[in-house]
PDB file of N, CA and C in Angstrom:
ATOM      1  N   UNK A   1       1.745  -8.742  -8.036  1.00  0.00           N
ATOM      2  CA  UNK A   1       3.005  -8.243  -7.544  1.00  0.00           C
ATOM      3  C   UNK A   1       4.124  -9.261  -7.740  1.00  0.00           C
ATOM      4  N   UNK A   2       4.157 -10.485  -7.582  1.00  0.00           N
ATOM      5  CA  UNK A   2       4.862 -11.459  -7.446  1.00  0.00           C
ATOM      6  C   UNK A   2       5.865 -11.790  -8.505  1.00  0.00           C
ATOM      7  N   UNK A   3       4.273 -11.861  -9.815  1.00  0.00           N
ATOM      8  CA  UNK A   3       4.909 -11.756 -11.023  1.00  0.00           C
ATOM      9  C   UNK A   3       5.536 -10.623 -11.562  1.00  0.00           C
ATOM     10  N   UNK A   4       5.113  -9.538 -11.318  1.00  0.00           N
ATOM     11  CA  UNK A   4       6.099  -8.248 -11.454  1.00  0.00           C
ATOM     12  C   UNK A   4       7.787  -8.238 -10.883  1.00  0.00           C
ATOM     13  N   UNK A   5       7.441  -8.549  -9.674  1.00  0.00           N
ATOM     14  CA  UNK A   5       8.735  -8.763  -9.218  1.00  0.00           C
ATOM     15  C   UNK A   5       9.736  -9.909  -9.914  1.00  0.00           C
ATOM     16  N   UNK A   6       9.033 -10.930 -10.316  1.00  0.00           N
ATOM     17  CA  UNK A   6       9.954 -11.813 -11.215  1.00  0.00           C
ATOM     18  C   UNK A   6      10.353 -11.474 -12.670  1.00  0.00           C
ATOM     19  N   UNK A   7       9.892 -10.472 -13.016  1.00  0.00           N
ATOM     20  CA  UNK A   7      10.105 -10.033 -14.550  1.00  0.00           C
ATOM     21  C   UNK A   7      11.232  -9.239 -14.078  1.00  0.00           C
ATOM     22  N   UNK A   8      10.862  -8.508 -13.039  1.00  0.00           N
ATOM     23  CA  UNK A   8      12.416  -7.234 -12.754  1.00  0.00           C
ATOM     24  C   UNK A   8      13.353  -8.399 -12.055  1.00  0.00           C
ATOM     25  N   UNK A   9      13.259  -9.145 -11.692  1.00  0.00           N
ATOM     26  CA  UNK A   9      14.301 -10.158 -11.476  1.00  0.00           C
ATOM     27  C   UNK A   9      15.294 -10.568 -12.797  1.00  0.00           C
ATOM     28  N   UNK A  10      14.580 -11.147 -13.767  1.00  0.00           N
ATOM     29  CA  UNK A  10      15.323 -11.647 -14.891  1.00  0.00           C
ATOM     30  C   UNK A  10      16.357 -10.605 -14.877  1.00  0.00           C
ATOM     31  N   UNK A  11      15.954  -9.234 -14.796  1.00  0.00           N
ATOM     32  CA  UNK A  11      16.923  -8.335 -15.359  1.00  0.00           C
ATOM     33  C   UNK A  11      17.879  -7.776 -14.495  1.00  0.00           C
ATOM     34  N   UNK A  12      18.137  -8.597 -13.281  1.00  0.00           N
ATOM     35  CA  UNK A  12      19.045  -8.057 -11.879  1.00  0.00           C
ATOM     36  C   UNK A  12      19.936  -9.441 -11.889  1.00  0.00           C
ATOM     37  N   UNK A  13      21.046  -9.157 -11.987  1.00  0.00           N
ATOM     38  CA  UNK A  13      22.112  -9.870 -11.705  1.00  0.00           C
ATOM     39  C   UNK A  13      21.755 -10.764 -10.430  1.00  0.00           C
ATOM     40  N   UNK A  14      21.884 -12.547 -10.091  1.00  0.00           N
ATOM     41  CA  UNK A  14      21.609 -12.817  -9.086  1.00  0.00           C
ATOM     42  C   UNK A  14      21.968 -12.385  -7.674  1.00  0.00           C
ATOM     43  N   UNK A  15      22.868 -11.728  -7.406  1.00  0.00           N
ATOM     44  CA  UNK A  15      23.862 -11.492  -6.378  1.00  0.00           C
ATOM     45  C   UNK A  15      23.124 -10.239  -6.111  1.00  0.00           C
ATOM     46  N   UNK A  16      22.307  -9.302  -6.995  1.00  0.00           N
ATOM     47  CA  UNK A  16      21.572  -8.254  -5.829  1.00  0.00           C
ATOM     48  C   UNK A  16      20.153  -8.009  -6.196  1.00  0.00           C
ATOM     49  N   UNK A  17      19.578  -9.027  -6.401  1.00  0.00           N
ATOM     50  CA  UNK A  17      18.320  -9.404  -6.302  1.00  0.00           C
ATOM     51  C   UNK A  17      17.227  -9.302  -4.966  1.00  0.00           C
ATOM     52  N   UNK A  18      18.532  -9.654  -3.959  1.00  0.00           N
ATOM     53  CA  UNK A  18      17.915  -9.328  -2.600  1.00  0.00           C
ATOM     54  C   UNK A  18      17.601  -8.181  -2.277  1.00  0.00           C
ATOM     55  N   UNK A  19      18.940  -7.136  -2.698  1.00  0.00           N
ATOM     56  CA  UNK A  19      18.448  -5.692  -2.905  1.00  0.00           C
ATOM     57  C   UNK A  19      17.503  -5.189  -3.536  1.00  0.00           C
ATOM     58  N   UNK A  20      17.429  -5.796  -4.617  1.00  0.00           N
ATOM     59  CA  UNK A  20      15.877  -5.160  -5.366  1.00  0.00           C
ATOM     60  C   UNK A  20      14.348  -5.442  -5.202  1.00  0.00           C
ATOM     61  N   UNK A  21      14.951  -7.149  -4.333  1.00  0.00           N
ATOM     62  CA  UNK A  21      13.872  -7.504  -3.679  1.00  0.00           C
ATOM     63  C   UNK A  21      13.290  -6.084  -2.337  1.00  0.00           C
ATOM     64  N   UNK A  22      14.413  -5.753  -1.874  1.00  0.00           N
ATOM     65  CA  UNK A  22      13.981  -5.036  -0.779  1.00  0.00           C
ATOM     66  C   UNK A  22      13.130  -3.654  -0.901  1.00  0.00           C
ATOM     67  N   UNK A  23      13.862  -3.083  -2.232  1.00  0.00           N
ATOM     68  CA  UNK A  23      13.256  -1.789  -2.613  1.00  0.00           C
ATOM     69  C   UNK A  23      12.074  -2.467  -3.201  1.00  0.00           C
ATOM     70  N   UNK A  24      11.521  -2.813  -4.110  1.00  0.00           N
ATOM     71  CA  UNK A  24      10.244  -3.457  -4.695  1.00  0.00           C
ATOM     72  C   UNK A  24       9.422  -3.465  -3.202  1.00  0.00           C
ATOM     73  N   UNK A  25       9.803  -4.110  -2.465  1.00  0.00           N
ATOM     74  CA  UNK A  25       8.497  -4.373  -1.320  1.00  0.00           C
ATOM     75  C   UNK A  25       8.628  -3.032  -0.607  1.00  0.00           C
ATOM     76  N   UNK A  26       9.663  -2.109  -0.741  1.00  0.00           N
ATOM     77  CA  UNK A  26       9.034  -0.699   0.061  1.00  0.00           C
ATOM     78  C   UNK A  26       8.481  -0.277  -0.995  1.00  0.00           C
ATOM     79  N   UNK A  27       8.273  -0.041  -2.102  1.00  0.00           N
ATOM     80  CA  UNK A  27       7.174   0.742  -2.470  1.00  0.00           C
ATOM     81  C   UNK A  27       5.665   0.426  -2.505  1.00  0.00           C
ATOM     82  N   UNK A  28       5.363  -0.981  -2.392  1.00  0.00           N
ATOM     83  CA  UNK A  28       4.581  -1.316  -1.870  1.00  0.00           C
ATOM     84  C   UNK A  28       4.249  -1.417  -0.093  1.00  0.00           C
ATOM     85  N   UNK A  29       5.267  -0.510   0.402  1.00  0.00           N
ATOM     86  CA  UNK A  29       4.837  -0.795   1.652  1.00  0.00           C
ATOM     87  C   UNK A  29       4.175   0.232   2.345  1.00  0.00           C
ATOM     88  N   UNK A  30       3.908   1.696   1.418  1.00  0.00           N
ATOM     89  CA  UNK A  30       4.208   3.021   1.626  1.00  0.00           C
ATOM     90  C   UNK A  30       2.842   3.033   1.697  1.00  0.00           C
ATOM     91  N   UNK A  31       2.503   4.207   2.664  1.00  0.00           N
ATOM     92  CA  UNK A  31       0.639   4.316   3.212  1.00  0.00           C
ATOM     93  C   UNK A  31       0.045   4.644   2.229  1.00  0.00           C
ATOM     94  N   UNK A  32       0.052   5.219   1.366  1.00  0.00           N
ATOM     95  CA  UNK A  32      -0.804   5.538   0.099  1.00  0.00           C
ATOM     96  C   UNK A  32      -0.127   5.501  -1.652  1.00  0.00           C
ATOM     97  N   UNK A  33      -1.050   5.647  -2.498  1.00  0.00           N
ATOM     98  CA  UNK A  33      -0.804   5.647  -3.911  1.00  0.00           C
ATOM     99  C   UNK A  33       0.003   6.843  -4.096  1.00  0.00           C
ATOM    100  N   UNK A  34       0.064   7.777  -3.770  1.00  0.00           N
ATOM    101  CA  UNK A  34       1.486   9.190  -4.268  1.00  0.00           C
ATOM    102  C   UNK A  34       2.671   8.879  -3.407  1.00  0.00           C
ATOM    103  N   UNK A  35       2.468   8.432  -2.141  1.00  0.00           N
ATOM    104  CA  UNK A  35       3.643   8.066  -1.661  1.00  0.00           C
ATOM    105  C   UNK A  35       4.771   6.616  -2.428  1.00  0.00           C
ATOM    106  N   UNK A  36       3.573   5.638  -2.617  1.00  0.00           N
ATOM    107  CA  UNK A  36       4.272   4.482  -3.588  1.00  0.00           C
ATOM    108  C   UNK A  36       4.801   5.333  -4.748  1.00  0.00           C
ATOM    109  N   UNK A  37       3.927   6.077  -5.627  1.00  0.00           N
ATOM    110  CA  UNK A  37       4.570   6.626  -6.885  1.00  0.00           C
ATOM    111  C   UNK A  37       5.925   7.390  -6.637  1.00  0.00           C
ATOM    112  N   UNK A  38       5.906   8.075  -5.660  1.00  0.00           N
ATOM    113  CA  UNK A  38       7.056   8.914  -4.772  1.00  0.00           C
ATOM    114  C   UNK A  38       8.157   8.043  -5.371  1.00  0.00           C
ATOM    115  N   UNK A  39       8.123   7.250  -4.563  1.00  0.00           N
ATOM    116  CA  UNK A  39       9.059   5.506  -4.260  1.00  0.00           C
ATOM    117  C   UNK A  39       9.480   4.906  -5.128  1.00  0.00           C
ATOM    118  N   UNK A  40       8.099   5.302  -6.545  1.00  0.00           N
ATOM    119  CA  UNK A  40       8.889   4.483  -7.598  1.00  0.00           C
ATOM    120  C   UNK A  40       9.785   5.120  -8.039  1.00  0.00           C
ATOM    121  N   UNK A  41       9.875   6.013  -8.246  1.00  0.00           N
ATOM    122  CA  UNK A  41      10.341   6.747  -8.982  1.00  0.00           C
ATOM    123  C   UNK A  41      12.049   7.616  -8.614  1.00  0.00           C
ATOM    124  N   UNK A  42      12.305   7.049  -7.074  1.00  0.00           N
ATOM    125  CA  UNK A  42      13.564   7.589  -6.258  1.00  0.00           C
ATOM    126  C   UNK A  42      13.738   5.366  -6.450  1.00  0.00           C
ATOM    127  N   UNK A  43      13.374   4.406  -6.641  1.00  0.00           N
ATOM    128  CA  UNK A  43      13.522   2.883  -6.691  1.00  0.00           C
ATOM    129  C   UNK A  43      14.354   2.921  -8.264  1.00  0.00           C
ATOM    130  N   UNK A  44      13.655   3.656  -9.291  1.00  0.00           N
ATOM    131  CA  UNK A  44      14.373   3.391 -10.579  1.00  0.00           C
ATOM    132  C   UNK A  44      15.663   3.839 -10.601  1.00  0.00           C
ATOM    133  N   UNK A  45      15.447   5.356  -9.859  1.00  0.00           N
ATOM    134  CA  UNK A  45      16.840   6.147 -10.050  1.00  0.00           C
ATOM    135  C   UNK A  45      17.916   5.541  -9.098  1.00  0.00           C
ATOM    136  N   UNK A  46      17.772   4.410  -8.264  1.00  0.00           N
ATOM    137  CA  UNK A  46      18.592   3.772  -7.427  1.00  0.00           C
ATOM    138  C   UNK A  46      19.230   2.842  -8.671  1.00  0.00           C
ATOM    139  N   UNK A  47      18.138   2.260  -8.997  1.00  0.00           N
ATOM    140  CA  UNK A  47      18.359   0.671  -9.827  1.00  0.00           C
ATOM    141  C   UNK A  47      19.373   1.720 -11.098  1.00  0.00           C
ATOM    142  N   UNK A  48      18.977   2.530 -11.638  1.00  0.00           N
ATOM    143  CA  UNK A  48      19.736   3.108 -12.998  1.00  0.00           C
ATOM    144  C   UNK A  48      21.557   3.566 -12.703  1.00  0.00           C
ATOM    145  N   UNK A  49      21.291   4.053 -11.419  1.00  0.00           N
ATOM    146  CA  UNK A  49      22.715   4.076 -10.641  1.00  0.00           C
ATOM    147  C   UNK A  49      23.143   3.050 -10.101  1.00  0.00           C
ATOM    148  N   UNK A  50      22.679   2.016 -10.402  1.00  0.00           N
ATOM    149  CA  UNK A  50      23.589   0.435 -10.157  1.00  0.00           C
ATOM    150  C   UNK A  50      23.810  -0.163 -11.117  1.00  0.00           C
ATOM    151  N   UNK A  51      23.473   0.708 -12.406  1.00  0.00           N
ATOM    152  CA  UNK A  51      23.637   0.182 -13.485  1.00  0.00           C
ATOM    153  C   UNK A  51      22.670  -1.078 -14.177  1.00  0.00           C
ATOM    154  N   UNK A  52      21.229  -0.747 -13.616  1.00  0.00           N
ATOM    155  CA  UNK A  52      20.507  -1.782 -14.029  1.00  0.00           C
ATOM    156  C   UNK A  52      19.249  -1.202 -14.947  1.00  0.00           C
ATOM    157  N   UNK A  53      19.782  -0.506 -15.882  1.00  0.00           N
ATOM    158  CA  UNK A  53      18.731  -0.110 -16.944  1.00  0.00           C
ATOM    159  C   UNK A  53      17.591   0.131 -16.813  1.00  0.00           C
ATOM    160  N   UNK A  54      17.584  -2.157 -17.450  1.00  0.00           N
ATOM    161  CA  UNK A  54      16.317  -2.511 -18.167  1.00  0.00           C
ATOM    162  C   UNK A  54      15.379  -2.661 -16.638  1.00  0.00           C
ATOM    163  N   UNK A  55      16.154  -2.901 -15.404  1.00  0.00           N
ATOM    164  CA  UNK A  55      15.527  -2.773 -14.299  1.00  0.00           C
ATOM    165  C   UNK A  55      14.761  -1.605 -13.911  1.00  0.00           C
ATOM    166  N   UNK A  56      15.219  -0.448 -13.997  1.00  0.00           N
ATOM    167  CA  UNK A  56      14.815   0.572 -13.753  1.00  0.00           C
ATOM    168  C   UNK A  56      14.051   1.126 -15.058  1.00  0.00           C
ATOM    169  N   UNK A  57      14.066   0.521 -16.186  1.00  0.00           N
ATOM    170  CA  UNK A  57      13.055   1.009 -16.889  1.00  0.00           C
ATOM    171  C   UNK A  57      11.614   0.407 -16.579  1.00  0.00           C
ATOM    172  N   UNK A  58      11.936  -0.928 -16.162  1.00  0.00           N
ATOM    173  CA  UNK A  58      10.551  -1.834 -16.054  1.00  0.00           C
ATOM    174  C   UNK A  58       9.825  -1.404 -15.022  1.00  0.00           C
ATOM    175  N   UNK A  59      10.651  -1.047 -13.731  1.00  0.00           N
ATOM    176  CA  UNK A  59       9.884  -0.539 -12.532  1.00  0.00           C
ATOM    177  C   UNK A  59       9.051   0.901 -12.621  1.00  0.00           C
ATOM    178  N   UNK A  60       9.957   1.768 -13.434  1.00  0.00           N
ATOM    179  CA  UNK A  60       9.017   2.934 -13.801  1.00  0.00           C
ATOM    180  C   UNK A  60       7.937   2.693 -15.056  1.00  0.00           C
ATOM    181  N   UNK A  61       8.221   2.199 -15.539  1.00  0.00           N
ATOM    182  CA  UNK A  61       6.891   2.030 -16.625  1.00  0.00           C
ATOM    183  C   UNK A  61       5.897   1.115 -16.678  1.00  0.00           C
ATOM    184  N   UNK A  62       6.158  -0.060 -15.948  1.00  0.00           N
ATOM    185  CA  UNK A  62       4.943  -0.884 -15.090  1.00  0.00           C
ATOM    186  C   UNK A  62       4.980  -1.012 -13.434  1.00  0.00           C
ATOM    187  N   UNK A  63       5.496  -0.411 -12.832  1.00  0.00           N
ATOM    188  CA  UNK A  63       5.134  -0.514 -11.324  1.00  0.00           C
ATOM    189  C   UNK A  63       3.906  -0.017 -11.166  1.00  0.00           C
ATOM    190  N   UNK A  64       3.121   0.815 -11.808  1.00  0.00           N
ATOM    191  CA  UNK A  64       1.953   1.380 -11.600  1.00  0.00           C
ATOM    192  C   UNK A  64       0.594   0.527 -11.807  1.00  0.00           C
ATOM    193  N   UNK A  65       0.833  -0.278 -12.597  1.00  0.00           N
ATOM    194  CA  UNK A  65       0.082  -1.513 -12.522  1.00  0.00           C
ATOM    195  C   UNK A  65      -0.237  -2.684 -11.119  1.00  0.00           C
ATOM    196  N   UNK A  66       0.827  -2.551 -10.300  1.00  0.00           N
ATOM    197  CA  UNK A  66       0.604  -3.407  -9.401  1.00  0.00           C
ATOM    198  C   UNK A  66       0.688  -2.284  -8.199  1.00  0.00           C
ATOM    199  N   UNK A  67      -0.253  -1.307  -8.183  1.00  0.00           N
ATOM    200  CA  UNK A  67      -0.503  -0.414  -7.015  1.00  0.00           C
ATOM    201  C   UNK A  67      -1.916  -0.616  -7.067  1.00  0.00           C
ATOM    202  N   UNK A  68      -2.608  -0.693  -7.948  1.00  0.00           N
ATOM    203  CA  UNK A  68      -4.150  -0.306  -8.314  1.00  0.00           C
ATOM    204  C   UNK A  68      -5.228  -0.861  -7.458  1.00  0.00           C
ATOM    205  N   UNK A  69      -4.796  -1.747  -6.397  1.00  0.00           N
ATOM    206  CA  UNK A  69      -4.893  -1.796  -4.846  1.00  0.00           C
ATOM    207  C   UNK A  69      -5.429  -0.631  -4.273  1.00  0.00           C
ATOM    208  N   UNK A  70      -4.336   0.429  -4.252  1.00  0.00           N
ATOM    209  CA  UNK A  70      -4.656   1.469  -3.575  1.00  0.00           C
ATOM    210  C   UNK A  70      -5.890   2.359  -3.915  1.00  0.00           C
ATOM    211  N   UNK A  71      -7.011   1.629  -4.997  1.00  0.00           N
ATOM    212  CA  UNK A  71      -8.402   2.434  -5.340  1.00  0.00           C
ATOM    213  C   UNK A  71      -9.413   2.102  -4.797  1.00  0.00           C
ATOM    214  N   UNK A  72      -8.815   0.693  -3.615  1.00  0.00           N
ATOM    215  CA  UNK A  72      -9.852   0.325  -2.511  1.00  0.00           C
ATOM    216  C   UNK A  72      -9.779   0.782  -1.331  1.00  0.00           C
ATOM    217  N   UNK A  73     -10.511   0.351  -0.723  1.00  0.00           N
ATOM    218  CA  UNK A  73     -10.404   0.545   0.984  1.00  0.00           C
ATOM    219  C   UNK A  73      -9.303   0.291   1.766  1.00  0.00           C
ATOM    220  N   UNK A  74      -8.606   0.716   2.298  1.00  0.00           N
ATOM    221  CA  UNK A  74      -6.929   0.432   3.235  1.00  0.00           C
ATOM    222  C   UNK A  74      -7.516  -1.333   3.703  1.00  0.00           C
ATOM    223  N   UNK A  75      -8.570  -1.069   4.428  1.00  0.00           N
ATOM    224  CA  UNK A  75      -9.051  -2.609   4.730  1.00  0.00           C
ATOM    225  C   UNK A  75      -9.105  -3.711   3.988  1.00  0.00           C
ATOM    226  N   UNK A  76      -8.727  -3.381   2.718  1.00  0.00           N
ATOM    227  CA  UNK A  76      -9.023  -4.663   1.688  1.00  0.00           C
ATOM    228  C   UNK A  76      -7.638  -4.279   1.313  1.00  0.00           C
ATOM    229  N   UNK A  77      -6.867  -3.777   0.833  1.00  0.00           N
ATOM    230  CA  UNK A  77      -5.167  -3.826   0.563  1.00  0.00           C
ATOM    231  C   UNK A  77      -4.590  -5.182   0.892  1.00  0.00           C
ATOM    232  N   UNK A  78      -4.754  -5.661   1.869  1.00  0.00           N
ATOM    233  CA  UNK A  78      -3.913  -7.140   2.173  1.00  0.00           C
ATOM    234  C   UNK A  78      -4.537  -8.274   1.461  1.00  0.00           C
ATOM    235  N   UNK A  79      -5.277  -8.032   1.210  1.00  0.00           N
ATOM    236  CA  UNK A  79      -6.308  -9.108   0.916  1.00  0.00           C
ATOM    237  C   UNK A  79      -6.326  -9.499  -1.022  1.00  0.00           C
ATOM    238  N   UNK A  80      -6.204  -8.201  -1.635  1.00  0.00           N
ATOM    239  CA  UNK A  80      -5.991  -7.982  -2.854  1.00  0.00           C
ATOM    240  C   UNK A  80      -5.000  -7.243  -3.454  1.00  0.00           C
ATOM    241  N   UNK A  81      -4.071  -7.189  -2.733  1.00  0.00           N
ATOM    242  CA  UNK A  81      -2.554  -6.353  -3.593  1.00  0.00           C
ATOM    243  C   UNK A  81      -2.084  -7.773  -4.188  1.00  0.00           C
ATOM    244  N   UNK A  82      -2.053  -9.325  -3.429  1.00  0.00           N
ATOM    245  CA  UNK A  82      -1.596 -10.155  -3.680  1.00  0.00           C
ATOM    246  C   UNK A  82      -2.048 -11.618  -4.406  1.00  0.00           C
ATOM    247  N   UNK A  83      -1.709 -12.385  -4.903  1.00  0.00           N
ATOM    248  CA  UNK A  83      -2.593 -13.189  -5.167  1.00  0.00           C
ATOM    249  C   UNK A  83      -2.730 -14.758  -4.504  1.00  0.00           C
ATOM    250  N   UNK A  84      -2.533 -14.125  -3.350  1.00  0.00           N
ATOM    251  CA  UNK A  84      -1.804 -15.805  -2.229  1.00  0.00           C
ATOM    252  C   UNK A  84      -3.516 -15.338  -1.501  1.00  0.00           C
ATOM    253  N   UNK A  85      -4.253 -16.369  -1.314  1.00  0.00           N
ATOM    254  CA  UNK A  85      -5.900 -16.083  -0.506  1.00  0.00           C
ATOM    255  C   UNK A  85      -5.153 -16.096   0.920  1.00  0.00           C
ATOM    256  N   UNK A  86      -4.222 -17.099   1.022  1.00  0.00           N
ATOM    257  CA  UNK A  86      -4.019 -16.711   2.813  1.00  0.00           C
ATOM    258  C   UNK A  86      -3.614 -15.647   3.417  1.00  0.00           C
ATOM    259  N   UNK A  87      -3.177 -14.841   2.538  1.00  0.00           N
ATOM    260  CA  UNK A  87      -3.073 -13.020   3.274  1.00  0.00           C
ATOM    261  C   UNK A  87      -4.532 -12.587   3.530  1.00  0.00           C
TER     262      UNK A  87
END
């Protein structure tokens, strides 16, 4: 996730990065895999109406890669969405 989020960074102007920081972690925050996809997909059409393209192209065409979490147990989600061991 981390690194995902830093690739859609390069492509967000520094000044609203925080914003995209914020949407990025709700779609990962959402109780299941159709609800995240839901998310991505209302996250791009935000980012494309702020005028951030290549942002909103990257989030819809690899955000689905860093869900694949959701093919385990809800109990293991914290543990392996991320790659920090202290979660």
């Amino acid at each position: 996730m981390v690194h995902f989020y830093r690739n859609v960074f390069t492509m967000v102007p520094k000044g609203k990065v925080k914003d995209v920081a914020a949407m990025l972690k709700a779609i990962h925050a959402q109780e299941d895999r159709k609800e995240a996809l839901a998310k991505v997909k209302t996250v791009a059409k935000k980012l494309a109406l702020m005028k951030l393209k290549k942002a909103s192209e990257c989030v819809r065409d690899g955000m689905h890669e860093t869900l694949s979490y959701y093919e385990f147990p809800a109990e293991h989600w914290r543990h392996i969405k991320t790659n920090n061991p202290l979660e």
